[in-house]
N, C-alpha and C. Protein backbone atom coordinates (compact mmCIF):
# COMPACT_ATOMS: atom_id res chain seq x y z
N UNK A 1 0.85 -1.18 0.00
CA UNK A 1 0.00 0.00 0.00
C UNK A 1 0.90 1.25 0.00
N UNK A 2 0.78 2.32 -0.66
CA UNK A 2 1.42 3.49 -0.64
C UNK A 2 0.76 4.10 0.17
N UNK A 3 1.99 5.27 0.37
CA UNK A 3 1.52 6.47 1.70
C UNK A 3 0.21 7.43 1.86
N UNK A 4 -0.34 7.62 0.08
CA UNK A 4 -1.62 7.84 0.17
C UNK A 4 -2.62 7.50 0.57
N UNK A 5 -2.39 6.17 0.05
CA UNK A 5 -3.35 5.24 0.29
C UNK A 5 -3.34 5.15 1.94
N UNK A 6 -2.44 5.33 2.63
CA UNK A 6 -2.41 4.60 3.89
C UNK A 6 -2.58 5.81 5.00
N UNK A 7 -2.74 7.53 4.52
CA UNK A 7 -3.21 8.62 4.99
C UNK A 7 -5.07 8.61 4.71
N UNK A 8 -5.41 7.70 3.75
CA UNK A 8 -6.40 7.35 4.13
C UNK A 8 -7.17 6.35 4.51
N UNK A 9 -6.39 5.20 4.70
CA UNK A 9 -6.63 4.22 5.37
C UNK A 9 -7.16 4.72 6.69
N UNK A 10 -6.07 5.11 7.47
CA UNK A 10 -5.70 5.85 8.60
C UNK A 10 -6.63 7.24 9.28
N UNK A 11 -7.35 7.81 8.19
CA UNK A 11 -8.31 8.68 8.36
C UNK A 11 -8.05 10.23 8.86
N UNK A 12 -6.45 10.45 8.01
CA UNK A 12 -5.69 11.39 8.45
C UNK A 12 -6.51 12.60 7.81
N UNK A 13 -6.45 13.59 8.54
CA UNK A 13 -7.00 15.07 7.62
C UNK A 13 -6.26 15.89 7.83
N UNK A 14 -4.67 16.12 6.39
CA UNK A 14 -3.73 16.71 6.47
C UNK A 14 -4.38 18.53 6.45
N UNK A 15 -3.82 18.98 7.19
CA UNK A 15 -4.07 20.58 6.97
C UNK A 15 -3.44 21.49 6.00
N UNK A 16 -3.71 22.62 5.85
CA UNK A 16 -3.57 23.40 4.21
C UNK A 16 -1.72 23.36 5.10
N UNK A 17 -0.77 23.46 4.15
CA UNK A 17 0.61 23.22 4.87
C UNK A 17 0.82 24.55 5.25
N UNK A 18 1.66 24.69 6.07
CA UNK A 18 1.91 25.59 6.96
C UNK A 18 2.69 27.02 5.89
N UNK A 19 2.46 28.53 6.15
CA UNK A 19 3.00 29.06 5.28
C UNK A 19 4.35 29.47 5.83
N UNK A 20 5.74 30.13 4.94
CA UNK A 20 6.84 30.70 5.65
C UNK A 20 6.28 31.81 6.58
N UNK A 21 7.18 31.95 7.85
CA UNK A 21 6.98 33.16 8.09
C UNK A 21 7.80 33.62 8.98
N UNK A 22 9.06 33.92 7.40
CA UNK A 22 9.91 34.37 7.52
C UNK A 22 10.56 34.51 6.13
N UNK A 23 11.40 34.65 5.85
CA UNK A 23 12.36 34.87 4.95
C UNK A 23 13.11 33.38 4.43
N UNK A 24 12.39 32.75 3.96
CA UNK A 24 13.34 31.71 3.88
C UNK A 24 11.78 30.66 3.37
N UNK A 25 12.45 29.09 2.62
CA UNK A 25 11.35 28.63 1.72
C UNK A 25 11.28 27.47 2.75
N UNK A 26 9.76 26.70 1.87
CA UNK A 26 9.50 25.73 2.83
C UNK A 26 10.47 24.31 2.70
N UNK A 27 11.08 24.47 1.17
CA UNK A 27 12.12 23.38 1.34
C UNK A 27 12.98 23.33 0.35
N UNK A 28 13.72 23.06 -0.12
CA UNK A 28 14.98 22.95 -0.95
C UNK A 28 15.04 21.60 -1.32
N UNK A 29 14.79 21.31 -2.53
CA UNK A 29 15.34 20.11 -3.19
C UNK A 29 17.00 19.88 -3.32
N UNK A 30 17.90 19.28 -3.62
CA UNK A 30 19.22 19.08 -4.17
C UNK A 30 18.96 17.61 -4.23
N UNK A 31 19.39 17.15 -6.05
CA UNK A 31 19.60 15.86 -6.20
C UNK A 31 17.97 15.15 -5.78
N UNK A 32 18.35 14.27 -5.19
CA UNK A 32 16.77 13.34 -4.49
C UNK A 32 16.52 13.77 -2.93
N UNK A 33 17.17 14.83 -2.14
CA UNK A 33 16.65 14.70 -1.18
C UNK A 33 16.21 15.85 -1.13
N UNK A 34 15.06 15.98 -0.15
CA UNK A 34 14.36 17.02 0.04
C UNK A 34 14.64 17.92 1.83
N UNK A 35 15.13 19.09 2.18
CA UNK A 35 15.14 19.30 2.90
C UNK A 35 14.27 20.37 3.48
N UNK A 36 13.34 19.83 4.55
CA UNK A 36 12.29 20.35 4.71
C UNK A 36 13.01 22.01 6.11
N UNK A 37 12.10 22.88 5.87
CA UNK A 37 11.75 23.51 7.06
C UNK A 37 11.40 23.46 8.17
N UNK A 38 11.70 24.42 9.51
CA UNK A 38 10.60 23.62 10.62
C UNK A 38 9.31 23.61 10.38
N UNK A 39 8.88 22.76 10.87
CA UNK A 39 6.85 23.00 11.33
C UNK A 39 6.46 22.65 12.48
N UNK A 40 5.92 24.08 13.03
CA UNK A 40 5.35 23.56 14.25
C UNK A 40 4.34 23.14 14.48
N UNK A 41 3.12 22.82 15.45
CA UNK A 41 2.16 21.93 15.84
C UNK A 41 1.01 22.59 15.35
N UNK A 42 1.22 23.59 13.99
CA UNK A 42 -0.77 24.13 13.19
C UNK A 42 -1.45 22.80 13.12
N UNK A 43 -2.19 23.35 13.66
CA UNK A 43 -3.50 22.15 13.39
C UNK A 43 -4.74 23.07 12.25
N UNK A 44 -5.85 22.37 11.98
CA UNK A 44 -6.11 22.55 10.45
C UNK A 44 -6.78 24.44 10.89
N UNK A 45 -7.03 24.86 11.88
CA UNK A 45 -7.97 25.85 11.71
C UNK A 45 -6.78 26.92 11.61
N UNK A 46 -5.42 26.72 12.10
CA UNK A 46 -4.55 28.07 11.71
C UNK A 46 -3.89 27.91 13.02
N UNK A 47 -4.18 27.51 14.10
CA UNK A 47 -3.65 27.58 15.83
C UNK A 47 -2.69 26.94 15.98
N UNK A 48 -2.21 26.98 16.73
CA UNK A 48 -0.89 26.27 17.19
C UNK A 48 -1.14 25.72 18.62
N UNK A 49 -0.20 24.51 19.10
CA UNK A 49 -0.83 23.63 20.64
C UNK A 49 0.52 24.96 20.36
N UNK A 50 0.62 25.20 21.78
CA UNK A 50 1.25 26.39 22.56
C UNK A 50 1.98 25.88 24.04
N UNK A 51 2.95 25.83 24.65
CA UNK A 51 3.34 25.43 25.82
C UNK A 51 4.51 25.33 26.39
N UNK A 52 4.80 25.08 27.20
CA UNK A 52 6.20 24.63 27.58
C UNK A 52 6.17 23.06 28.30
N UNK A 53 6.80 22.33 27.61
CA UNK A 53 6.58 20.68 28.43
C UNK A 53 7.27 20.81 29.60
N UNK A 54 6.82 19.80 30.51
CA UNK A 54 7.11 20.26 32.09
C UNK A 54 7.03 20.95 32.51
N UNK A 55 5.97 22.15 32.61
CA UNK A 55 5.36 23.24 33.22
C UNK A 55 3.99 23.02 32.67
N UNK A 56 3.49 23.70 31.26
CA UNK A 56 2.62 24.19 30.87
C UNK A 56 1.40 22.33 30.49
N UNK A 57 2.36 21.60 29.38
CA UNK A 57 2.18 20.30 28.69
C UNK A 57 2.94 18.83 29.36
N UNK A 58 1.92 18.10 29.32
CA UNK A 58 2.55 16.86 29.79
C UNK A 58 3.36 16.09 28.38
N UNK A 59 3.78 14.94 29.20
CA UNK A 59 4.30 14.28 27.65
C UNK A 59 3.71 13.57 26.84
N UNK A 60 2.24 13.41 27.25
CA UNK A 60 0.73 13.09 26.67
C UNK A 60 0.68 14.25 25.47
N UNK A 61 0.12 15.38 26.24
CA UNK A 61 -0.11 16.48 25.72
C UNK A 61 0.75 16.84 24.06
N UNK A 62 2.72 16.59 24.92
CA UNK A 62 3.46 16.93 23.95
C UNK A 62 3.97 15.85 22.54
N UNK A 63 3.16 14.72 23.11
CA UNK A 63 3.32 13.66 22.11
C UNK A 63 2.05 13.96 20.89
N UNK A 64 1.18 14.14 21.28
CA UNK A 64 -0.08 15.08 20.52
C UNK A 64 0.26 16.03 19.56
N UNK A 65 1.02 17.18 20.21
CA UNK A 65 2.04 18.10 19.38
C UNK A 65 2.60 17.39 18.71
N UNK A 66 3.26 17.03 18.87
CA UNK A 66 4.29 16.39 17.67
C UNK A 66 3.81 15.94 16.46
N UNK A 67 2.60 15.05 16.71
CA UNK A 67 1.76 14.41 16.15
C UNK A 67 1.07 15.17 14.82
N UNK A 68 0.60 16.57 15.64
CA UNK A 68 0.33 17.22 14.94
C UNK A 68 1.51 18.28 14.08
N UNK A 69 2.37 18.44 14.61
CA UNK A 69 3.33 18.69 13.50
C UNK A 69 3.50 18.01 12.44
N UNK A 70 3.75 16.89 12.70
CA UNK A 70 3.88 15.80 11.50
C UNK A 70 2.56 15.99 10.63
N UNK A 71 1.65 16.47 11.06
CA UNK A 71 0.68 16.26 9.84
C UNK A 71 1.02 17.06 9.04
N UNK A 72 1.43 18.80 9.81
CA UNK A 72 1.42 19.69 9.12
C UNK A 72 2.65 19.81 7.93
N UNK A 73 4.23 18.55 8.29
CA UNK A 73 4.89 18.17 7.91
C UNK A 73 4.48 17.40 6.45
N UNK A 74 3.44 16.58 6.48
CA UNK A 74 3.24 15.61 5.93
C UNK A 74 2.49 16.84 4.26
N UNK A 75 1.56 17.47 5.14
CA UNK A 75 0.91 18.29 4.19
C UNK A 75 2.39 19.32 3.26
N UNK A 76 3.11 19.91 3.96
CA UNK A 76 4.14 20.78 3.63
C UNK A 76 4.42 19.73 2.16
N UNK A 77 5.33 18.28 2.47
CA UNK A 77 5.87 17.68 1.79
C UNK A 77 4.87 17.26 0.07
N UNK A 78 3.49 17.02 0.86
CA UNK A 78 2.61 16.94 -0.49
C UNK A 78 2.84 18.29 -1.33
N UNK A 79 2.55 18.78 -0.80
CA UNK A 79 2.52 20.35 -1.62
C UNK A 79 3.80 20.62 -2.47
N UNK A 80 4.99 20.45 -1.79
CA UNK A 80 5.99 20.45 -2.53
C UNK A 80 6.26 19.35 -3.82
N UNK A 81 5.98 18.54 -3.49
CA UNK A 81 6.03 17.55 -4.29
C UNK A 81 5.18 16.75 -5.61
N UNK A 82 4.14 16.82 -4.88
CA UNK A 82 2.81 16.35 -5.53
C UNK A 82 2.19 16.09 -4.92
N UNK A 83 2.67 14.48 -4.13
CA UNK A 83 1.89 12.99 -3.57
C UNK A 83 3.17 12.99 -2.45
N UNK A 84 2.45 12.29 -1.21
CA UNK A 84 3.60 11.53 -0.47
C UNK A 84 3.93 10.43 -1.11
N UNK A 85 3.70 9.69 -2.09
CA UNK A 85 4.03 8.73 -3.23
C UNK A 85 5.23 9.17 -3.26
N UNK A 86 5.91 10.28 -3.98
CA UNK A 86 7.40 10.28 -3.92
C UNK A 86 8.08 9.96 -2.82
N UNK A 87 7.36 9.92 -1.50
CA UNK A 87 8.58 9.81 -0.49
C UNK A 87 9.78 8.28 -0.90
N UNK A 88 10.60 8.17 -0.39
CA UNK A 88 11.26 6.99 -0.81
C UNK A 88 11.90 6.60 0.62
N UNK A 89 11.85 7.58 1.47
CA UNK A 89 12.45 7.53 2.86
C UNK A 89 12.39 8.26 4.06
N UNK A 90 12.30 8.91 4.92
CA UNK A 90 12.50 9.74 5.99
C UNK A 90 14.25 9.35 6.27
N UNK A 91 15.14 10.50 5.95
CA UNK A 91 16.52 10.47 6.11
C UNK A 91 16.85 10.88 7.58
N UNK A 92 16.38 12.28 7.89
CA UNK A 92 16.27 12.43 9.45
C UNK A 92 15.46 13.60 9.88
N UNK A 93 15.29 13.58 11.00
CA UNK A 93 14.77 14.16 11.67
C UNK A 93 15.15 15.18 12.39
N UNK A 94 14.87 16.50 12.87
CA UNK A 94 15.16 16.90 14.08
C UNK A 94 14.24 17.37 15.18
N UNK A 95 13.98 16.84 16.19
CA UNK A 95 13.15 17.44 16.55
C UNK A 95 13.19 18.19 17.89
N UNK A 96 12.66 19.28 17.98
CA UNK A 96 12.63 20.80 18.78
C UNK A 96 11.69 20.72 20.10
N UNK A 97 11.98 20.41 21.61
CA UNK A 97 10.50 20.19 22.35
C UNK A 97 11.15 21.68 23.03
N UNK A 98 10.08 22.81 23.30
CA UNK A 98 9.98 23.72 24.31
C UNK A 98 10.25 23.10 25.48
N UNK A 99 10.50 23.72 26.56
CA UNK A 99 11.11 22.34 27.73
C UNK A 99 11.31 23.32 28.62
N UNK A 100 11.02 23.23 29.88
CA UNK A 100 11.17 23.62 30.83
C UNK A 100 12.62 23.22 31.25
N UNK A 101 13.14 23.68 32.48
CA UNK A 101 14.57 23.49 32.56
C UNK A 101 14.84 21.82 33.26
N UNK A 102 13.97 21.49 33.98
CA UNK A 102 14.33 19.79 34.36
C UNK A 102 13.29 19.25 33.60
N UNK A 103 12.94 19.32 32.59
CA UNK A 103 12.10 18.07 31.70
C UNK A 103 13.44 17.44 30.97
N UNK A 104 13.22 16.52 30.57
CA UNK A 104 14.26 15.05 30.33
C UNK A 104 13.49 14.52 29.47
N UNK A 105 12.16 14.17 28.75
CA UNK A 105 11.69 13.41 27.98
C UNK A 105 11.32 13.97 26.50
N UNK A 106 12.61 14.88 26.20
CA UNK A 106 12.36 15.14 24.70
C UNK A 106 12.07 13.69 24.00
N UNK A 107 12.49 13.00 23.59
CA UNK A 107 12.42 11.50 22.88
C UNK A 107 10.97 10.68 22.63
N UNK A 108 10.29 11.01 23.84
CA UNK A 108 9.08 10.78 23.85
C UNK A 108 7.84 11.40 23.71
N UNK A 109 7.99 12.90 23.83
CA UNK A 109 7.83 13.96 22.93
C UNK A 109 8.17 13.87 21.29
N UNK A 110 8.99 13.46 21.06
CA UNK A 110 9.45 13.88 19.62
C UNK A 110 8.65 12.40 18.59
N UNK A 111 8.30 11.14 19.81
CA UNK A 111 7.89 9.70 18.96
C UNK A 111 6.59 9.90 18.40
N UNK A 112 5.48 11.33 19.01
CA UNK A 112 4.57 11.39 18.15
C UNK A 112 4.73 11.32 16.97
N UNK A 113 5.45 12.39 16.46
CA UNK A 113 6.05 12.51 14.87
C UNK A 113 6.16 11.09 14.60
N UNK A 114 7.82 10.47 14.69
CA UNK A 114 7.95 9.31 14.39
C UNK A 114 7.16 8.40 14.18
N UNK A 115 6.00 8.16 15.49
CA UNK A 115 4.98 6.96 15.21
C UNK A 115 4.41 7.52 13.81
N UNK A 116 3.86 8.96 13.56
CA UNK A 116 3.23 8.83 12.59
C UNK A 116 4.00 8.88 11.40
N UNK A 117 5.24 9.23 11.02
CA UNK A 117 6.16 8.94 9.84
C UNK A 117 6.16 7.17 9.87
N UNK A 118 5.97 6.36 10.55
CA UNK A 118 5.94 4.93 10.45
C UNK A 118 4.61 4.79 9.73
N UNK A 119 4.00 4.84 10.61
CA UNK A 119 2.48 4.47 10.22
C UNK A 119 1.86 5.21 8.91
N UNK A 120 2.46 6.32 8.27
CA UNK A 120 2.21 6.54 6.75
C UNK A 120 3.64 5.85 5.85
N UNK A 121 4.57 5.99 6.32
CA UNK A 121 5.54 5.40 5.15
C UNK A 121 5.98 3.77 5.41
N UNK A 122 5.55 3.12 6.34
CA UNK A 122 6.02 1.99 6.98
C UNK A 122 7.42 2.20 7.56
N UNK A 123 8.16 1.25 7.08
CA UNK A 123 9.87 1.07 7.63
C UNK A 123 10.67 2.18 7.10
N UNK A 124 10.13 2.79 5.79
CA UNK A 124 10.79 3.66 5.10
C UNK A 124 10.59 5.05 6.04
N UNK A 125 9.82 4.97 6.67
CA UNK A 125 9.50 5.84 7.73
C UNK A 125 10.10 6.30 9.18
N UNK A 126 11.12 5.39 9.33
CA UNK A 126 11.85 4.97 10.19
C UNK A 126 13.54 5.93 9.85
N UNK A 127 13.77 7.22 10.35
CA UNK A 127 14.84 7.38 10.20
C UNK A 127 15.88 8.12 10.92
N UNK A 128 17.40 8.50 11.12
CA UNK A 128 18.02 9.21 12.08
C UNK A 128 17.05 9.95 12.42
N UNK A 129 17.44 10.33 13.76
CA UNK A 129 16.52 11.41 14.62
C UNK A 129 17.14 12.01 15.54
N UNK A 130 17.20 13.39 16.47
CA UNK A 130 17.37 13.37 17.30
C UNK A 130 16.31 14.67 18.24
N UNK A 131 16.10 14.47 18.86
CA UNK A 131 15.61 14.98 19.87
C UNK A 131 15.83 15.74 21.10
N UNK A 132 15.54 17.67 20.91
CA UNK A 132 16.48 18.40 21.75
C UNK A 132 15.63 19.37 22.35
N UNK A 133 15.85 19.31 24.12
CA UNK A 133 15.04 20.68 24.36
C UNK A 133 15.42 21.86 24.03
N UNK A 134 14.80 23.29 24.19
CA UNK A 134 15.01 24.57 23.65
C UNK A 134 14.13 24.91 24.95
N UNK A 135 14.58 26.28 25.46
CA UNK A 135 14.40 27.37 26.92
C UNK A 135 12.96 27.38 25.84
N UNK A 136 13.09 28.46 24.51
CA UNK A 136 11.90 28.84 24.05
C UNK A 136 11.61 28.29 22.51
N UNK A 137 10.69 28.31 22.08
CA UNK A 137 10.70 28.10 20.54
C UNK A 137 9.92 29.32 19.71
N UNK A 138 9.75 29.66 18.47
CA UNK A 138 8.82 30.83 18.04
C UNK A 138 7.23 30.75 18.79
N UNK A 139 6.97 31.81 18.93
CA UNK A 139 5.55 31.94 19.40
C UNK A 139 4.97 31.23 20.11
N UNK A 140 6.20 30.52 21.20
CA UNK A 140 5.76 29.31 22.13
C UNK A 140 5.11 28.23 21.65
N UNK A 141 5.47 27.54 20.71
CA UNK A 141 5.01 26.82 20.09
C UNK A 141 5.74 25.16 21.02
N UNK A 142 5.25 24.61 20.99
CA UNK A 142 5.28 23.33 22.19
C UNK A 142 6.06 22.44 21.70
N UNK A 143 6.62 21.99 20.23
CA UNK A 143 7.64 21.33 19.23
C UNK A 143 7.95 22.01 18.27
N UNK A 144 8.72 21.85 17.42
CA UNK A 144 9.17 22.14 15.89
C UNK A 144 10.02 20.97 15.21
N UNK A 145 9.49 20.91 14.18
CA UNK A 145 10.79 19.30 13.25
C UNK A 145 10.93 20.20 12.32
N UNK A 146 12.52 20.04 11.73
CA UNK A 146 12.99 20.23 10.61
C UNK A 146 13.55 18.32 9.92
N UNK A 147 12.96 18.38 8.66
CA UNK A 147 13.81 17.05 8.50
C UNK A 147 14.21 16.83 6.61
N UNK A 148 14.82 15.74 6.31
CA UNK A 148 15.51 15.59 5.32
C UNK A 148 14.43 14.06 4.78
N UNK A 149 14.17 14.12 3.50
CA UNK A 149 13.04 13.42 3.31
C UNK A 149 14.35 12.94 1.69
N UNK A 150 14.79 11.38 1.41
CA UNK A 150 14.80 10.85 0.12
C UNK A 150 13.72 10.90 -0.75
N UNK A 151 13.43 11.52 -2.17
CA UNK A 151 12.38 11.32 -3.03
C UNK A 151 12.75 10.14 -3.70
N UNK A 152 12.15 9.30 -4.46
CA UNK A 152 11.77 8.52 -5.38
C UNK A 152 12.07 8.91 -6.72
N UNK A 153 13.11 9.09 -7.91
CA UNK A 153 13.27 9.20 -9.02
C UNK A 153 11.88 9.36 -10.04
């Protein structure tokens, strides 16, 4: 089954992709890989989950975020591309948790994303990652991923 197919298997409802806002594009091709921008946690009406994990968000809460980044990720990548059909891989990841000063569970924070890069691309979905707190992020935004996506020839 391809990744389309399996965003609607899944009963995903990607949101319009997130716009720049800033000076700078949503992604850069070179060769076959695609390197994406951050995106933080828009969900479809325009809002953002908002927080700081370990104060404001639990790691419930911030696994949700993530979650929802990735959609907005997922949508970014259609747009650029065509179809998530081109994907050919998830190369890596980075991912950004707002964090209070003793929170420790960026990783589990950041597996929302991941679970859902699995569960639309399968194994191909599966790739480097790492996972880092930040004091603040733009507009208090509760995650951010920047990542590097292989296309398909």
């Amino acid at each position: 089954m391809n990744a389309e197919q399996r965003v609607k298997e899944l009963g995903l409802d990607l949101p319009p992709p997130p716009k720049s806002a800033g000076n700078y594009v949503a992604g850069v091709q070179t060769g076959n890989l695609l390197f994406l921008s951050g995106c933080g946690p828009q969900r479809a009406d325009g809002s953002y989950v908002l927080g700081k994990l370990g104060a404001d968000l639990d790691v419930a809460a911030g696994y949700d975020a993530s979650r929802v980044a990735g959609l907005a990720m997922l949508a970014r990548i259609r747009t650029l591309t065509g179809s998530l059909d081109r994907v050919a891989r998830i190369v890596k990841a980075l991912g950004m948790v707002n964090a209070a000063p003793d929170f420790t569970q960026q990783p589990k924070v950041i597996n929302g994303f991941s679970d859902l890069m699995v569960e639309v691309f399968g194994e191909a979905g599966r790739g480097a990652r790492a996972a880092v707190g930040l004091a603040t992020l733009s507009g208090g935004m509760a995650v951010e991923i920047e990542m590097v996506v292989e296309l398909k020839p």
